[in-house]
Structure formats: C-alpha cells, structure tokens
C-alpha atoms as a PDB file:
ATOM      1  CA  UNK A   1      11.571-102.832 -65.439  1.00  0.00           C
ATOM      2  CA  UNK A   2      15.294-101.758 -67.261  1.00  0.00           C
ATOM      3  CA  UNK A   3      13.352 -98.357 -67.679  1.00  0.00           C
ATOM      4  CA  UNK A   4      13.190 -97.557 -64.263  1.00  0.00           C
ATOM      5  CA  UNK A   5      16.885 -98.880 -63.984  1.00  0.00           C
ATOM      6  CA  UNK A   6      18.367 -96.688 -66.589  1.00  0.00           C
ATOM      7  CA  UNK A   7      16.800 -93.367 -65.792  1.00  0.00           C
ATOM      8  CA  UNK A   8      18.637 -92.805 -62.331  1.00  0.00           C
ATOM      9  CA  UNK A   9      21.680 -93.711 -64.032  1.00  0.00           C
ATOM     10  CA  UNK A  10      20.802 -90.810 -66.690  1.00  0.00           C
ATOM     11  CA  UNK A  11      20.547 -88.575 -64.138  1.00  0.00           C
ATOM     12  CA  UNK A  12      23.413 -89.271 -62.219  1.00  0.00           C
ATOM     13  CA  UNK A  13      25.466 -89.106 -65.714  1.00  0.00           C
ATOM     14  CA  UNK A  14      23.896 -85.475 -65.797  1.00  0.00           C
ATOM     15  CA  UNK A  15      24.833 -84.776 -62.286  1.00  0.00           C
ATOM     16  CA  UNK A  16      28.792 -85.323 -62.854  1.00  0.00           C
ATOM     17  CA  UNK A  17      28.676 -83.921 -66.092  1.00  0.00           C
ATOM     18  CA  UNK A  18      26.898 -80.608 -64.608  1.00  0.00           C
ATOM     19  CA  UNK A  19      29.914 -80.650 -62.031  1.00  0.00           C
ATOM     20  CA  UNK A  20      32.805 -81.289 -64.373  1.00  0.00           C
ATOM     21  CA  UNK A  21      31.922 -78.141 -66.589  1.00  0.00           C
ATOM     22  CA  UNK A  22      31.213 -76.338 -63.357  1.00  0.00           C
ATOM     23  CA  UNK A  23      34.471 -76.657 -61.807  1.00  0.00           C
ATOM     24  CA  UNK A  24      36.072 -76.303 -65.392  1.00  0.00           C
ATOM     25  CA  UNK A  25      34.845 -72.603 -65.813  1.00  0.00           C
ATOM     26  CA  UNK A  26      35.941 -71.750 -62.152  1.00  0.00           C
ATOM     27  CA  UNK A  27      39.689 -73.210 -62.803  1.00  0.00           C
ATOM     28  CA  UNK A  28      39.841 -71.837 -66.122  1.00  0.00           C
ATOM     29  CA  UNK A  29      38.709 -68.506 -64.862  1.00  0.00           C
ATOM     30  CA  UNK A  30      41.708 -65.787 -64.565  1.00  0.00           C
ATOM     31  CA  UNK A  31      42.317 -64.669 -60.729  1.00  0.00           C
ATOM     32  CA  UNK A  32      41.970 -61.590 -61.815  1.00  0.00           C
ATOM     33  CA  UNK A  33      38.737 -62.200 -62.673  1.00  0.00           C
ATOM     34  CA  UNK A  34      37.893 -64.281 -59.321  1.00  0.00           C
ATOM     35  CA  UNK A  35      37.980 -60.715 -57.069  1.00  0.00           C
ATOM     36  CA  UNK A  36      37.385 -56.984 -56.845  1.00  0.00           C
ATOM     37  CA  UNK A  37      40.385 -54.250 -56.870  1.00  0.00           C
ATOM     38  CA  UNK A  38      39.542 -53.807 -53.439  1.00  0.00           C
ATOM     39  CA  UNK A  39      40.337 -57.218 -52.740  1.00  0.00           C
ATOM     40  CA  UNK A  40      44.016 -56.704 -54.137  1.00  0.00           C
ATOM     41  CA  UNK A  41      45.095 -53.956 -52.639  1.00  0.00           C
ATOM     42  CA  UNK A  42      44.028 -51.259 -55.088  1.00  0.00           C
ATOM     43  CA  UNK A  43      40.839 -49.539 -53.362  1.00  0.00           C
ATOM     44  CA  UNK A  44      41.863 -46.000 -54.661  1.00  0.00           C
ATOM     45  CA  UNK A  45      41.408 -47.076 -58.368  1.00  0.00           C
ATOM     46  CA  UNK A  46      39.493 -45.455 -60.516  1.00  0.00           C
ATOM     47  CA  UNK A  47      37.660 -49.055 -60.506  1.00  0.00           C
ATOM     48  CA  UNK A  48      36.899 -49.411 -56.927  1.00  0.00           C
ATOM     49  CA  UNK A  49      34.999 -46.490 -56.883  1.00  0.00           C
ATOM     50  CA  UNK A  50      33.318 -47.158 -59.859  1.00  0.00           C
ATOM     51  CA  UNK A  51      32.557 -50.465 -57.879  1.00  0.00           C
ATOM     52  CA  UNK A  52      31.240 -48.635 -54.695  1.00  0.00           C
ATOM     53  CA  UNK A  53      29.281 -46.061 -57.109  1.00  0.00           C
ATOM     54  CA  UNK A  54      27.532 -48.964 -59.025  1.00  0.00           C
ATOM     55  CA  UNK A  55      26.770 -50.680 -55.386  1.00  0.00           C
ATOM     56  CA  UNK A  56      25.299 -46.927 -53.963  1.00  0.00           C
ATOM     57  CA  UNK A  57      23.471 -46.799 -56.922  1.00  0.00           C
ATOM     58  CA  UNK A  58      21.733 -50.153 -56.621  1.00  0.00           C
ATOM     59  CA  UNK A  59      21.183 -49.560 -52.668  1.00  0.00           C
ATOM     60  CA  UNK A  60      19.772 -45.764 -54.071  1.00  0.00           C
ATOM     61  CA  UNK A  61      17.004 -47.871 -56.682  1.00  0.00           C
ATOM     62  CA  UNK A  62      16.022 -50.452 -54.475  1.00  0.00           C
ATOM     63  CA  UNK A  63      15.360 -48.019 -51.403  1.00  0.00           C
ATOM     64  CA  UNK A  64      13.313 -46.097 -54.115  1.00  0.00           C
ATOM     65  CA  UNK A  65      11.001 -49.112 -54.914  1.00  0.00           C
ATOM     66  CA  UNK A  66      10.782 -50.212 -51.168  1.00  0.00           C
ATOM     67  CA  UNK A  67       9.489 -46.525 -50.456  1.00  0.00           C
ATOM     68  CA  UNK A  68       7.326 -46.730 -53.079  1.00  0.00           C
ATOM     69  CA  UNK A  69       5.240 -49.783 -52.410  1.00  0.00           C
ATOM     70  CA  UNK A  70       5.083 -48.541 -48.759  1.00  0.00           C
ATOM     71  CA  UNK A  71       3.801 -45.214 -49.450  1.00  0.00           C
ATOM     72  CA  UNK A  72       1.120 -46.958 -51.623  1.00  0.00           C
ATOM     73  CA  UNK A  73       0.286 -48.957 -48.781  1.00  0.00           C
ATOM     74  CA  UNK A  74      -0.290 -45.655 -46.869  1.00  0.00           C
ATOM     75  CA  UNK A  75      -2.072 -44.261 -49.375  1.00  0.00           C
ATOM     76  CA  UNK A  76      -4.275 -47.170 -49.603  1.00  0.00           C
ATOM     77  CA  UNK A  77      -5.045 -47.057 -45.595  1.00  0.00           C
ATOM     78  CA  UNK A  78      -5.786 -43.788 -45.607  1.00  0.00           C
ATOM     79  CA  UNK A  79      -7.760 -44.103 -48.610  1.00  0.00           C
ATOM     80  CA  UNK A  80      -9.951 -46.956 -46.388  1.00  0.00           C
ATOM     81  CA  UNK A  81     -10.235 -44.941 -43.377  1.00  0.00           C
ATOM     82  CA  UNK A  82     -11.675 -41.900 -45.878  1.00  0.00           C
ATOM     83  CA  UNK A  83     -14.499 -44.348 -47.478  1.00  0.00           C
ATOM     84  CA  UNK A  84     -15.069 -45.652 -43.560  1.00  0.00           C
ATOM     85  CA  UNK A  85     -15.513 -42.414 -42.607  1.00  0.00           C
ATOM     86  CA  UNK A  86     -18.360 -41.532 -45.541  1.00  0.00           C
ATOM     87  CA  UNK A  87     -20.154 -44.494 -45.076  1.00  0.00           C
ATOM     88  CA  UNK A  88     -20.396 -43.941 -41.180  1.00  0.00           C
ATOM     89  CA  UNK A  89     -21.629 -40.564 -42.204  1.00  0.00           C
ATOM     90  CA  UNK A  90     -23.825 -41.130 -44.919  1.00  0.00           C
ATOM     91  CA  UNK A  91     -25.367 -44.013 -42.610  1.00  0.00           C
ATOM     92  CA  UNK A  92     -26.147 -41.376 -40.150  1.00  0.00           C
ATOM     93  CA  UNK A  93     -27.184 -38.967 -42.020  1.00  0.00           C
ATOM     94  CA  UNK A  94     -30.295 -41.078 -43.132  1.00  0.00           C
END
C-alpha cells in the first residue's frame, strides 16, 4: 500500500524538476539568442538572407520528396492499368 503512495509523489517530484530546468535554460538564454535578425530590425544582413536561403532551401527538398512519392504513385497506377490491360487481353485472346 505505501508503494502505490510514493510513486505519484515520484512523479510529481519529476514533473517540477522537468519545469525548473526548463524555465532555467529559457531565462538564462541571451535575447539575442531568443529571435532572428529579422526580428530586430536587421533584415538586410548578410544573416537574414542566409536565414531565408536556408528556409528556400528546406521548402526546395521537401517539395522534391513530396513530388517524388507522388510520381511513384503515378507510376504505380499506370503500371496497374498496363497489367489490367494484358490480362483483359490475354483473357481474350484464349
């Protein structure tokens, strides 16, 4: 019976502790760090369009990989309607 006590009490320890280091690392954290150069005023810098280049980048490789899976999906209907197509003909051929 103190076993089942104890253990939500563990976990609540946890829980606080979890939150304390949390909000530690986001206080402790410079402001500099907490936003973009955009978001201070400096968009021409040579680090804001780094920024937008990485972003453009990242919209370019995911668009790639979304095109890809859906051309293999078109490949792969097309490539059902061709073995359709032979068995229909093979079935009344004979």
């Amino acid at each position: 019976m103190s076993h089942e006590t104890t253990k939500p009490r563990k976990r609540g320890l946890w829980f606080l502790f979890r939150v304390f280091a949390f909000s530690w690392l986001v206080l402790a954290a410079p402001r500099s760090a907490m936003a973009c150069p955009v978001c201070f005023g400096q968009s021409d810098s040579p680090m804001a369009i780094a920024t937008n280049m990485g972003i453009i980048a990242m919209l370019v490789v995911v668009a790639g990989v979304l095109g890809a899976f859906a051309s293999f999906f078109i490949y792969l209907m097309r490539r059902a309607k061709l073995a359709a197509a032979q068995e229909t003909s093979e079935g009344t051929a004979q």
